[in-house]
C-alpha atoms as a PDB file:
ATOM      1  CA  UNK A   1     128.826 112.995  94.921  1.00  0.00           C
ATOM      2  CA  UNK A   2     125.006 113.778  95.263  1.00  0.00           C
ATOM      3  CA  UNK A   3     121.597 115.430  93.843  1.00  0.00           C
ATOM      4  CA  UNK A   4     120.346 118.615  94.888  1.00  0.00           C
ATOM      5  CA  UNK A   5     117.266 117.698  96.454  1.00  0.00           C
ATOM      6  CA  UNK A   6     114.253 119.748  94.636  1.00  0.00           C
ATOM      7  CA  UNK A   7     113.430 121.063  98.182  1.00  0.00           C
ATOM      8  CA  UNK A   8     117.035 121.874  98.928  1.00  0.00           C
ATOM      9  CA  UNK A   9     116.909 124.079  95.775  1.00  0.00           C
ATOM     10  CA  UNK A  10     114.007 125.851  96.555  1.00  0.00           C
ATOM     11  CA  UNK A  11     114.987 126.504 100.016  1.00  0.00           C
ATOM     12  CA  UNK A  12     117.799 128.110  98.966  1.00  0.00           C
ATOM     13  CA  UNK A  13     116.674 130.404  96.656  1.00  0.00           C
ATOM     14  CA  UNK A  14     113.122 131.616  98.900  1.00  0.00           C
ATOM     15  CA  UNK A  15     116.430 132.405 101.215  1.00  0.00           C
ATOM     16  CA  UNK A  16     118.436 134.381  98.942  1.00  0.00           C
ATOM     17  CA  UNK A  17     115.473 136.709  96.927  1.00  0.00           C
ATOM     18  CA  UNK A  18     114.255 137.186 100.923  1.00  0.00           C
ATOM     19  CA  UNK A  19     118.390 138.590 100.995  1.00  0.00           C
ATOM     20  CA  UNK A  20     118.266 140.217  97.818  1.00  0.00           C
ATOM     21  CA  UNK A  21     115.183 142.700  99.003  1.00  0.00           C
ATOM     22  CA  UNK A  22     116.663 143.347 102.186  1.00  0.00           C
ATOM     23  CA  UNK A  23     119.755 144.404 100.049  1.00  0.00           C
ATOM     24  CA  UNK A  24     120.109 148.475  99.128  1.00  0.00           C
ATOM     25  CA  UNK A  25     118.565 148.498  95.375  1.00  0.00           C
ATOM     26  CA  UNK A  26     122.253 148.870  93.778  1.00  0.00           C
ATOM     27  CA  UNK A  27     123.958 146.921  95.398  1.00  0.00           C
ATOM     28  CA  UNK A  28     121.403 144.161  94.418  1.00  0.00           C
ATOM     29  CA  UNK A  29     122.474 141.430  92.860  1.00  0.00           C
ATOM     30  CA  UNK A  30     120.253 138.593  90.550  1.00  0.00           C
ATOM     31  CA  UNK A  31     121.243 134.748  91.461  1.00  0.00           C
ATOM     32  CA  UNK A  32     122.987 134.849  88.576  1.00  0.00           C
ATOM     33  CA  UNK A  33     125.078 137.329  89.429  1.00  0.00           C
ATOM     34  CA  UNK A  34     125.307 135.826  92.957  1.00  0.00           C
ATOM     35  CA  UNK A  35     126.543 132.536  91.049  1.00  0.00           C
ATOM     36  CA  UNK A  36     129.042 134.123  89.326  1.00  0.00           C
ATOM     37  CA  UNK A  37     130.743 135.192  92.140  1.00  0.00           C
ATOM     38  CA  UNK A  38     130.335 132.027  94.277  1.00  0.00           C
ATOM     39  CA  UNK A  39     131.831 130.154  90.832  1.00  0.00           C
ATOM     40  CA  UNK A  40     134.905 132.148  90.645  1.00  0.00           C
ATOM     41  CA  UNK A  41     134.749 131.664  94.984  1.00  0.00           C
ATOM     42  CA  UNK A  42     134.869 128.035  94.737  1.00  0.00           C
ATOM     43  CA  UNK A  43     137.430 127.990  91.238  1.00  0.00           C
ATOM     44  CA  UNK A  44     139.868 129.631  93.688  1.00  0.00           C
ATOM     45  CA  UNK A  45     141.581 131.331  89.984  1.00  0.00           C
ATOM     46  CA  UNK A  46     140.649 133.835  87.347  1.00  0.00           C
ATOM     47  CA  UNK A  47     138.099 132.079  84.938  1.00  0.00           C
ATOM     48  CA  UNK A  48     137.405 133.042  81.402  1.00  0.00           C
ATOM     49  CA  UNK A  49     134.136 134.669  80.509  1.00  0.00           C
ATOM     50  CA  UNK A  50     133.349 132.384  77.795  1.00  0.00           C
ATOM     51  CA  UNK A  51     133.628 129.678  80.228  1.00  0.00           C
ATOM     52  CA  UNK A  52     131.323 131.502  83.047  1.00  0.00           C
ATOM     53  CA  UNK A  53     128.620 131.683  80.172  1.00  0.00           C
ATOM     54  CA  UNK A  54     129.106 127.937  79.340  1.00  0.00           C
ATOM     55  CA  UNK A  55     128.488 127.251  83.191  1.00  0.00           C
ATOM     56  CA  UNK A  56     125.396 129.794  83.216  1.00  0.00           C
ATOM     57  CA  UNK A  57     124.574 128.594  79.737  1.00  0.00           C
ATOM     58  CA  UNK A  58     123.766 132.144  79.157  1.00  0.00           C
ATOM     59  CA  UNK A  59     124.725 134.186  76.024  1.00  0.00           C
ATOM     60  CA  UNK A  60     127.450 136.437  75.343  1.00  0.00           C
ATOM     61  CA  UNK A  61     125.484 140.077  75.752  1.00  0.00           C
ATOM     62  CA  UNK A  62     123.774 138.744  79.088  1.00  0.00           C
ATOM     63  CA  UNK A  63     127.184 137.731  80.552  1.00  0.00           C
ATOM     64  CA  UNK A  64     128.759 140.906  79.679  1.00  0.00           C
ATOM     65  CA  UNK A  65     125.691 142.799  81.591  1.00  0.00           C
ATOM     66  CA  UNK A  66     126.520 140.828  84.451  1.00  0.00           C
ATOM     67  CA  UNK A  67     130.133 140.677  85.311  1.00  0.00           C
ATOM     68  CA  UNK A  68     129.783 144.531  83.991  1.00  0.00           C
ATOM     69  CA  UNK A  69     127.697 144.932  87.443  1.00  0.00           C
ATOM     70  CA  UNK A  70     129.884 142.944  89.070  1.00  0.00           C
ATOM     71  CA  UNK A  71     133.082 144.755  88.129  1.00  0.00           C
ATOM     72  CA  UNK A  72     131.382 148.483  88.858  1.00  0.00           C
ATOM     73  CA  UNK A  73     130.573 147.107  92.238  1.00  0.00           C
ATOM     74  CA  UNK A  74     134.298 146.131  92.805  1.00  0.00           C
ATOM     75  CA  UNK A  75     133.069 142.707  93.631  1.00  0.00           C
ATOM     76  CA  UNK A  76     135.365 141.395  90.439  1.00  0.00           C
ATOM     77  CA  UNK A  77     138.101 142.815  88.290  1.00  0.00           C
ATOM     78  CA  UNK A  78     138.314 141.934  84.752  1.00  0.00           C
ATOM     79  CA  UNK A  79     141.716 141.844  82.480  1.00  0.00           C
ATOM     80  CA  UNK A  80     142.740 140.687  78.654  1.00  0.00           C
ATOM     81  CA  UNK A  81     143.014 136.864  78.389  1.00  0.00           C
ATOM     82  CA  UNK A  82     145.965 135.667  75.972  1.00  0.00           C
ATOM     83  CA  UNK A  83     146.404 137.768  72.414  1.00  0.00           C
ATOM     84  CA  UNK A  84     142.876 137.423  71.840  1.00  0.00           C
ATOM     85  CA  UNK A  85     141.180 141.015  73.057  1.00  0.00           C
ATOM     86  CA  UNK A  86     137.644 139.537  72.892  1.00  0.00           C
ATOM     87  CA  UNK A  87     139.010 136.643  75.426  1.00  0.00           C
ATOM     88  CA  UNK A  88     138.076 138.401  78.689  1.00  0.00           C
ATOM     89  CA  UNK A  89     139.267 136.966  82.216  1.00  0.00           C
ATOM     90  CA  UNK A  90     137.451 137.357  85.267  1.00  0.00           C
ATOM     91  CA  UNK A  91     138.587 137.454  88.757  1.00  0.00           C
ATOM     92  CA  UNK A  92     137.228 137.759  92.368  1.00  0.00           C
ATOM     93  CA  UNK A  93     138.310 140.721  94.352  1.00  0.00           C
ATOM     94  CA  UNK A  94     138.735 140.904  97.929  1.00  0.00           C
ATOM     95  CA  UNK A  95     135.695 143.145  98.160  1.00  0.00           C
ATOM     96  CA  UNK A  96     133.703 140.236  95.951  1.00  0.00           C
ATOM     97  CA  UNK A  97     135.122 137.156  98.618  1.00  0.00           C
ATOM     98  CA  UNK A  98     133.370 139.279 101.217  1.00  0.00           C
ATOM     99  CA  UNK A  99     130.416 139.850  99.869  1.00  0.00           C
ATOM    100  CA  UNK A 100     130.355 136.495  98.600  1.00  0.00           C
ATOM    101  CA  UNK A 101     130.684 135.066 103.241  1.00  0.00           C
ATOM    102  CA  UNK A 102     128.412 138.411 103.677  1.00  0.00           C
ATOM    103  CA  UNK A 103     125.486 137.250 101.251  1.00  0.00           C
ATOM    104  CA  UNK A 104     126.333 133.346 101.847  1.00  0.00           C
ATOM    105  CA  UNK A 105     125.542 133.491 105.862  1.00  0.00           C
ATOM    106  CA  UNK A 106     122.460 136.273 105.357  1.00  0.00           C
ATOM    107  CA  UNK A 107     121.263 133.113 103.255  1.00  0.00           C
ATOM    108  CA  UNK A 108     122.240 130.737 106.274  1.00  0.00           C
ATOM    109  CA  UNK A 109     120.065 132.691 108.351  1.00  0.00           C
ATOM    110  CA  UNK A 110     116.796 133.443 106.156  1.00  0.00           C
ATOM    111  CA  UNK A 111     116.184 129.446 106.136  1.00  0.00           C
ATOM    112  CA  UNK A 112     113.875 128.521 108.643  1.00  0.00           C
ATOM    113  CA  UNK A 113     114.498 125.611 111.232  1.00  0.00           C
ATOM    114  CA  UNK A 114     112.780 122.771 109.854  1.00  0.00           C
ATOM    115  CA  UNK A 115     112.940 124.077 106.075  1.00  0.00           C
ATOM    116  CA  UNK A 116     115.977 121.662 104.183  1.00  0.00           C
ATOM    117  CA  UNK A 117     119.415 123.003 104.564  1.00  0.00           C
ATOM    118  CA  UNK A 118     118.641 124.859 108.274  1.00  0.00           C
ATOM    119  CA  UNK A 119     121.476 123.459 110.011  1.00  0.00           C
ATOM    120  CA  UNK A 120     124.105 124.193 106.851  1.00  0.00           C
ATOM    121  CA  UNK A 121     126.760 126.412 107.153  1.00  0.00           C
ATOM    122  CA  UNK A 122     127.666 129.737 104.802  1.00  0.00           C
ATOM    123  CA  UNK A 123     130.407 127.327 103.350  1.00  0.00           C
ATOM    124  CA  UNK A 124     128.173 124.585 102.529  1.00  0.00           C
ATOM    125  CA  UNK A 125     125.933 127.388 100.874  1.00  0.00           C
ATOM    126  CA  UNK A 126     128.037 128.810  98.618  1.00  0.00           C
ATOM    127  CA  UNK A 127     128.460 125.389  97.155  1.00  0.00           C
ATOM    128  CA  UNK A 128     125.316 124.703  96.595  1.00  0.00           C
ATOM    129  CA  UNK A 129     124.799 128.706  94.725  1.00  0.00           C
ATOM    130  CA  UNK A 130     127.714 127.839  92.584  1.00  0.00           C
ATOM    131  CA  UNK A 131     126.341 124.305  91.725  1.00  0.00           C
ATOM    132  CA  UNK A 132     122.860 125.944  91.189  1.00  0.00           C
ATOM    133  CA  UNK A 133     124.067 128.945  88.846  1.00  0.00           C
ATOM    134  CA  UNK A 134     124.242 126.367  86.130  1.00  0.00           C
ATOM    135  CA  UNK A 135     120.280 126.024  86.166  1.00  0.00           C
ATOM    136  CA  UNK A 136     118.722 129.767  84.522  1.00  0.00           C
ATOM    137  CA  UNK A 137     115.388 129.986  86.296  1.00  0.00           C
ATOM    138  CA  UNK A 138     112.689 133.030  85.575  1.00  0.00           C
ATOM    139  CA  UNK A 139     110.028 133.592  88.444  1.00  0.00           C
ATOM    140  CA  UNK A 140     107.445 131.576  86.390  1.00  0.00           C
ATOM    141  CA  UNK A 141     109.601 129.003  86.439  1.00  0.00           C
ATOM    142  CA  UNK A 142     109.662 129.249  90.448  1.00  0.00           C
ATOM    143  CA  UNK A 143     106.126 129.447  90.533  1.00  0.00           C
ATOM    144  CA  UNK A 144     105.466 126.056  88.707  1.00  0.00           C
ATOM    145  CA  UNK A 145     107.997 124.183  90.951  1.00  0.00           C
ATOM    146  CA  UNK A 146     106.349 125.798  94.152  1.00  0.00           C
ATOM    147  CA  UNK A 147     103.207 124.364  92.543  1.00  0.00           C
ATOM    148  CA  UNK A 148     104.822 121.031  91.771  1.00  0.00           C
ATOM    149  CA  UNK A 149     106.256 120.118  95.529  1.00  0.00           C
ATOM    150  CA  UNK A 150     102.776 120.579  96.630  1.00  0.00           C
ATOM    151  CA  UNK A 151     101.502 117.247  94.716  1.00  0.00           C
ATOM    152  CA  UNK A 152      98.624 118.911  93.048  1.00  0.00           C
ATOM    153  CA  UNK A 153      96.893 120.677  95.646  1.00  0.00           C
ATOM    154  CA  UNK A 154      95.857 124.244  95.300  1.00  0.00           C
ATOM    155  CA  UNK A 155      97.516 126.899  96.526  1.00  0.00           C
ATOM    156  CA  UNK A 156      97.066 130.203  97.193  1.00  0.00           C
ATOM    157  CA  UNK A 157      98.732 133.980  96.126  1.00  0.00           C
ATOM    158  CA  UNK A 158     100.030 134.311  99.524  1.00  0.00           C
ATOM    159  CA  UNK A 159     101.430 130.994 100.554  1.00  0.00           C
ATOM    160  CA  UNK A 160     103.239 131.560  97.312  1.00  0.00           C
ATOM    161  CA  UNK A 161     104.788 134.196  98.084  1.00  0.00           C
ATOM    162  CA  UNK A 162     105.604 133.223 100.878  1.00  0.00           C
ATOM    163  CA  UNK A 163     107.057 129.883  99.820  1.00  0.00           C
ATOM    164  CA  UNK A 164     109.369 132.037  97.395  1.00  0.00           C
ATOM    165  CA  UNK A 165     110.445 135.129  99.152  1.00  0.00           C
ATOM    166  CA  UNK A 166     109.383 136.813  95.911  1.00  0.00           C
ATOM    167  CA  UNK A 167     107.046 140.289  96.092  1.00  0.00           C
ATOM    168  CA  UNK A 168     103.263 140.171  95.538  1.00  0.00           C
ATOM    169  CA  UNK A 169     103.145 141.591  92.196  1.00  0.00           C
ATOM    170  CA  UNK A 170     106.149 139.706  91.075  1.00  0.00           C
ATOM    171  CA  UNK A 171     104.013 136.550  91.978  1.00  0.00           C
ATOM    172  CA  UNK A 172     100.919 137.977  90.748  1.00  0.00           C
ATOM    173  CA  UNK A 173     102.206 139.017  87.130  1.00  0.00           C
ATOM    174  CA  UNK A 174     103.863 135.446  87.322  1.00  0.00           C
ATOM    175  CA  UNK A 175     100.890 133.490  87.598  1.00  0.00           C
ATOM    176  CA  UNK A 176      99.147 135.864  84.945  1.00  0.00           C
ATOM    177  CA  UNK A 177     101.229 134.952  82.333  1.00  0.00           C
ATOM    178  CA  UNK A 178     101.543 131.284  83.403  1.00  0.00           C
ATOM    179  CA  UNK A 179      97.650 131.153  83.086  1.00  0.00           C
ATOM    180  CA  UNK A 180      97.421 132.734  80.036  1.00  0.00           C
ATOM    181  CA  UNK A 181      99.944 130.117  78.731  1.00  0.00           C
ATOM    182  CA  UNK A 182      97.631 127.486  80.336  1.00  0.00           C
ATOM    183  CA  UNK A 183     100.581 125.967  82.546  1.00  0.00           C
ATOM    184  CA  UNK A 184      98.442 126.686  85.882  1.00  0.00           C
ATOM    185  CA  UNK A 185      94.620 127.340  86.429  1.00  0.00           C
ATOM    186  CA  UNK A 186      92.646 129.016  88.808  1.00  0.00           C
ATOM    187  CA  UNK A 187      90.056 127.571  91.462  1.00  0.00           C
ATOM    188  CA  UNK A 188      86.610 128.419  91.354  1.00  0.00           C
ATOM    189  CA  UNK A 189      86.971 131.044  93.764  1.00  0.00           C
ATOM    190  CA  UNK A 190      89.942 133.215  94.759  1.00  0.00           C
ATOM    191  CA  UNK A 191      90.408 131.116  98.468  1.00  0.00           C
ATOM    192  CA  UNK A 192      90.327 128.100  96.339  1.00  0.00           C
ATOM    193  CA  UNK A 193      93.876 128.464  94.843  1.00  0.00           C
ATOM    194  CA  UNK A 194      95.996 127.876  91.581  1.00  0.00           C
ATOM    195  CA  UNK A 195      97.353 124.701  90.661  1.00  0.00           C
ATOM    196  CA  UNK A 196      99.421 123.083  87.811  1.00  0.00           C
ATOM    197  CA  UNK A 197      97.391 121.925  84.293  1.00  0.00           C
ATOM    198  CA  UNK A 198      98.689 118.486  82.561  1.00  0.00           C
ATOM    199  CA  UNK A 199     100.492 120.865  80.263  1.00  0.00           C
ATOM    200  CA  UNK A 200     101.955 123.011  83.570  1.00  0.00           C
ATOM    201  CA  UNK A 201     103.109 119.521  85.343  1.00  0.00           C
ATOM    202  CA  UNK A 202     105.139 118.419  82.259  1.00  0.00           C
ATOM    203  CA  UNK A 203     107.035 121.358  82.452  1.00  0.00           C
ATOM    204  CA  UNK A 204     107.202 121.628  86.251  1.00  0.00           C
ATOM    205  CA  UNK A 205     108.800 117.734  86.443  1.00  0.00           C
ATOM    206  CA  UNK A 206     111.309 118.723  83.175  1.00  0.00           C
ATOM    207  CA  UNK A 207     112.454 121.627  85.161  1.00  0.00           C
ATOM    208  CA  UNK A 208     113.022 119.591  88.188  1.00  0.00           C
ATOM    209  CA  UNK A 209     114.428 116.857  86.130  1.00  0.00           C
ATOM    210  CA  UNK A 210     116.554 119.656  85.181  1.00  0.00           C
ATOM    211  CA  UNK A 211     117.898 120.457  88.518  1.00  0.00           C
ATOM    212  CA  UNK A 212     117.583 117.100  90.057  1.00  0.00           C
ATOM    213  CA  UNK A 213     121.443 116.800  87.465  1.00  0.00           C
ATOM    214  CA  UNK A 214     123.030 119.834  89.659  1.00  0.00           C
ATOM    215  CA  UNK A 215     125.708 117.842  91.158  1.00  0.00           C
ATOM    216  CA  UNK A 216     126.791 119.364  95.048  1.00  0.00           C
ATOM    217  CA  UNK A 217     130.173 117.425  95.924  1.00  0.00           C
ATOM    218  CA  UNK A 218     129.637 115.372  99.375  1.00  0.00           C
ATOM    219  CA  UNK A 219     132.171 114.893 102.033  1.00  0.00           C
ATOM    220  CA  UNK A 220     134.517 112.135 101.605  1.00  0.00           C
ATOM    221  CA  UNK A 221     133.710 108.964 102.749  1.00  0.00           C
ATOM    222  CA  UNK A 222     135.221 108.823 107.096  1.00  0.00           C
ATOM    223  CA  UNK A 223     135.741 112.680 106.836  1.00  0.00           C
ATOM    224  CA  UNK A 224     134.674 114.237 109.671  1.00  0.00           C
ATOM    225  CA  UNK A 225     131.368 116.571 108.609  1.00  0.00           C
ATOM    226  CA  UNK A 226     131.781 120.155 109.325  1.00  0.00           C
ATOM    227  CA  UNK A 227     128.161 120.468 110.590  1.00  0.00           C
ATOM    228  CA  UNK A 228     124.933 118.036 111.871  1.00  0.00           C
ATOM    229  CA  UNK A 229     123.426 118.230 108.665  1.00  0.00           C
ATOM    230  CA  UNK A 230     125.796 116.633 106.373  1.00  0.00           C
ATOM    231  CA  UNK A 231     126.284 113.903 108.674  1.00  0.00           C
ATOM    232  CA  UNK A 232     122.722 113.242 107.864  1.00  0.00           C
ATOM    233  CA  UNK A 233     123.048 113.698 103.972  1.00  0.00           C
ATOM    234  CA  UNK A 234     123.505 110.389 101.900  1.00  0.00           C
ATOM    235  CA  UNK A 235     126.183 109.305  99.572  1.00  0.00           C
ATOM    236  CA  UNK A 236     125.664 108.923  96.161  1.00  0.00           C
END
């Protein structure tokens, strides 16, 4: 077993919101929503709602709005779990394993060379989207871990957004309310950059603390990896 690496994480998800834009607006789907499908990928069976929303450690009403979208997209069919009515189960469709390669290897290919995970494969990815479902993050909480890997020094808007495949005013109404909250401050000037306040870098290492526990399962010790890069990955 291993740790997602911060960067890995990261990585990952600049990929997938670059993926999610690209995607017709509704047919988009959140990471969330993404994870959900990748969970019930990798369970290989129907899993109970209640159980998905233990995983996502989301509530009842905001799993019912997603695997709602989810079933009137086709991608997964829902059904009556036991005698209990409330006790809904959810299962992937064919259309939803589909997406689910579709999505995973548009990921694959939004991850630049040198940026963690290049060399991974679609399989690989889905893994780590299922393992990463587990950790809720808004785009303020994006914003202070893009602020975080940089070790203090200042960044700008742009690289920003550009370091989270996230739109300008996403970024921009982000950082207003992450200001205002005094978890980031601004530089003297607008070329000078943002960067994280004591209060801001608390939060920004809890968070990563946070998915620094998302557990990815390695390759068996002598197994053959399926690609360069998890040769290269250590075990835990």
């Amino acid at each position: 077993m291993g740790l997602v690496d911060l960067r890995e994480y990261m990585s990952v998800r600049r990929a997938y919101n670059l993926v999610r834009q690209s995607q017709p607006a509704r047919d988009r789907l959140t990471f969330e929503e993404f994870a959900v499908l990748c969970r019930l990928q990798v369970a290989g069976e129907p899993l109970n709602t209640s159980v998905i929303a233990e995983y996502q450690g989301a509530l009842r009403p905001t799993m019912t709005h997603r695997t709602n979208h989810l079933a009137e997209l086709g991608l997964i069919s829902r059904g009556e779990g036991g005698r209990d009515r409330r006790n809904v189960v959810c299962a992937i469709t064919s259309k939803g394993s589909l997406h689910v390669e579709k999505l995973s290897e548009l990921t694959c290919k939004e991850i630049l060379p040198g940026q963690p995970l290049s060399r991974t494969l679609p399989e690989r990815i889905v893994k780590y989207v299922d393992a990463m479902g587990s950790v809720f993050a808004k785009a303020g909480d994006l914003v202070l871990l893009a602020l975080y890997i940089e070790d203090s020094q200042p960044v700008t808007i742009t690289r920003l957004v550009d370091s989270l495949g996230l739109l300008q005013p996403t970024v921009s109404m982000s950082v207003t309310a992450l200001v205002t909250a005094g978890l980031i401050e601004r530089g003297s000037s607008r070329a000078s950059g943002l960067s994280l306040t004591p209060q801001g870098s608390e939060r920004a290492a809890e968070f990563a603390a946070r998915v620094g526990e998302v557990v990815v399962k390695r390759r068996p010790r002598g197994q053959k990896p399926e690609d360069p890069e998890q040769a290269e990955e250590p075990e835990a």
